[in-house]
C-alpha atoms as a PDB file:
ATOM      1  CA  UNK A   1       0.000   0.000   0.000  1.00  0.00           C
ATOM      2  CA  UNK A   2       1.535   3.503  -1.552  1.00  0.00           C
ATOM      3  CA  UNK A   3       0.646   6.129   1.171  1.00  0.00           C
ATOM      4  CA  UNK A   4      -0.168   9.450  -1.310  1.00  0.00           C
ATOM      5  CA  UNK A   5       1.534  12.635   0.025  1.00  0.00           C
ATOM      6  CA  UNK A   6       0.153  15.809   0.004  1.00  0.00           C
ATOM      7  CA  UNK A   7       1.377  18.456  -3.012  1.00  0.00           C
ATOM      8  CA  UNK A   8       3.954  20.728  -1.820  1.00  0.00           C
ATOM      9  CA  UNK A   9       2.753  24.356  -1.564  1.00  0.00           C
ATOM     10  CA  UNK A  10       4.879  26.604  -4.016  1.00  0.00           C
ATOM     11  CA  UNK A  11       7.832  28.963  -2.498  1.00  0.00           C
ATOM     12  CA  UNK A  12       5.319  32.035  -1.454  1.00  0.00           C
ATOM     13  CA  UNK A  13       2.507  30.157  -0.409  1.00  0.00           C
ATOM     14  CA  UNK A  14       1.546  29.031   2.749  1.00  0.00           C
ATOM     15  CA  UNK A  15       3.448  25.933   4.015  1.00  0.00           C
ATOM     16  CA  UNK A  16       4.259  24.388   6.828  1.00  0.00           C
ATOM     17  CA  UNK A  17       5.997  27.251   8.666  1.00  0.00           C
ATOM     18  CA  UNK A  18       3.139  29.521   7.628  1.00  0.00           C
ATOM     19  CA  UNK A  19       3.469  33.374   5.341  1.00  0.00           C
ATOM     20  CA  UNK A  20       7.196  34.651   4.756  1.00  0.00           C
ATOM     21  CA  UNK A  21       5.720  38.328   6.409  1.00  0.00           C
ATOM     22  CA  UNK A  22       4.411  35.841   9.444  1.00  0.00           C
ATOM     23  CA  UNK A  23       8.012  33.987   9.682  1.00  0.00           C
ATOM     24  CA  UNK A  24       9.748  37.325   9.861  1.00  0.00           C
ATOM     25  CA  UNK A  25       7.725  38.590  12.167  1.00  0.00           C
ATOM     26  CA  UNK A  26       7.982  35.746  14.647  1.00  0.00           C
ATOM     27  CA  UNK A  27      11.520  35.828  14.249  1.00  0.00           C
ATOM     28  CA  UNK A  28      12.093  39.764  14.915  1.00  0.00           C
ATOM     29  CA  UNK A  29       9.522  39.162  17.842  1.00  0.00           C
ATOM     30  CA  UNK A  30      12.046  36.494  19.297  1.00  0.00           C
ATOM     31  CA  UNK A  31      15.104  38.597  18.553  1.00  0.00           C
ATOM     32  CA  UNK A  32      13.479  41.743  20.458  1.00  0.00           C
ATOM     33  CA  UNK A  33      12.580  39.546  23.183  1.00  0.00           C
ATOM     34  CA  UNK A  34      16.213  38.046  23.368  1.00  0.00           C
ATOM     35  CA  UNK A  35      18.148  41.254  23.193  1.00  0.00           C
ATOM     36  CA  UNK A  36      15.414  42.714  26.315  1.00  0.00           C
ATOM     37  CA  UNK A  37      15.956  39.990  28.116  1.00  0.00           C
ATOM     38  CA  UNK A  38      19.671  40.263  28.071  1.00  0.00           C
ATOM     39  CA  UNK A  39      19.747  43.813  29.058  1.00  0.00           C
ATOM     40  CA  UNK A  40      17.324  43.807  31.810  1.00  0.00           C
ATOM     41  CA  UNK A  41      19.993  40.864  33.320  1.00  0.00           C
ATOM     42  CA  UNK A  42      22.518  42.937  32.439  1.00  0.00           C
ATOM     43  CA  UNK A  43      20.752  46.320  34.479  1.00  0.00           C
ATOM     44  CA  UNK A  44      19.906  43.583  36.882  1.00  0.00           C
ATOM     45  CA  UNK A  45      23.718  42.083  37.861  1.00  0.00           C
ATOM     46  CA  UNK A  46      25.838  44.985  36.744  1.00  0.00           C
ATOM     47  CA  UNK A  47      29.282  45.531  35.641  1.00  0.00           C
ATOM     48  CA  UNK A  48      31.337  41.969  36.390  1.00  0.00           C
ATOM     49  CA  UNK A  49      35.071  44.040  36.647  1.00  0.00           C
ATOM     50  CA  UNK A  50      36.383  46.890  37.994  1.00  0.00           C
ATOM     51  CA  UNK A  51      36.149  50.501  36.458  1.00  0.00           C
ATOM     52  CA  UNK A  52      39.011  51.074  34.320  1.00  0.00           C
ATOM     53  CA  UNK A  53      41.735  53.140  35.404  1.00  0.00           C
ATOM     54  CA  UNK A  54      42.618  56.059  33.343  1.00  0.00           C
ATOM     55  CA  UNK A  55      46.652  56.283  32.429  1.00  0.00           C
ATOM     56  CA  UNK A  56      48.588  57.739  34.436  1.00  0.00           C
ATOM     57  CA  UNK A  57      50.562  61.189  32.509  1.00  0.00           C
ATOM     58  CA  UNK A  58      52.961  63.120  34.944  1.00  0.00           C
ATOM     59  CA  UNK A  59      55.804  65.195  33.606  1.00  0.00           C
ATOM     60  CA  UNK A  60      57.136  65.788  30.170  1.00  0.00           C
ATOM     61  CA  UNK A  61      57.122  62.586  27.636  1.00  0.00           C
ATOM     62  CA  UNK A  62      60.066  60.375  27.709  1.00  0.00           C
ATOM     63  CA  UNK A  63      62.405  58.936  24.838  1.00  0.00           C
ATOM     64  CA  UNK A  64      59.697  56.498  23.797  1.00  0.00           C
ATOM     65  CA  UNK A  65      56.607  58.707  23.710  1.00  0.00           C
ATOM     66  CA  UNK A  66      56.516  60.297  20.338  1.00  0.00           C
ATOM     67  CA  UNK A  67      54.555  63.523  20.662  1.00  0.00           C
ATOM     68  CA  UNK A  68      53.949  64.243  17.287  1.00  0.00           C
ATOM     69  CA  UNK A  69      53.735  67.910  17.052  1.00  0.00           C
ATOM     70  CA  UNK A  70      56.012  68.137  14.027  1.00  0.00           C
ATOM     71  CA  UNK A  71      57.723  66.354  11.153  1.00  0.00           C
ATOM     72  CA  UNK A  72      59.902  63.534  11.997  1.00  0.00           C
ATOM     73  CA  UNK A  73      62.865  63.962  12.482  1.00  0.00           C
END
């Protein structure tokens, strides 16, 4: 006994996953959702490491800093 399958839809019709417009819009749905959810944890929890320090600069530049206020020389 041959079980008969159903036709397949064409390319733009509706299928099994349903309207290309419906698809996308399920899938931007989940994407907002993801990217919400990550930044209320991340509001939530806060930074994981310290603040950076800024460099420390005291004094005139040494022999290695390049200061680049002219040609070189």
């Amino acid at each position: 006994m041959e079980k008969s399958r159903p036709a397949s839809s064409p390319a733009g019709g509706t299928g099994r996953w349903g309207s290309p417009p419906v698809v996308l819009g399920g899938f931007l749905l989940l994407l907002a959702l993801v990217f919400t959810g990550s930044y209320a944890l991340g509001s939530a929890v806060g930074p994981i490491g310290p603040a950076p320090d800024p460099p420390v600069t005291t004094g005139p530049p040494t022999a290695t800093e390049h200061p680049h206020h002219g040609g070189h020389s």
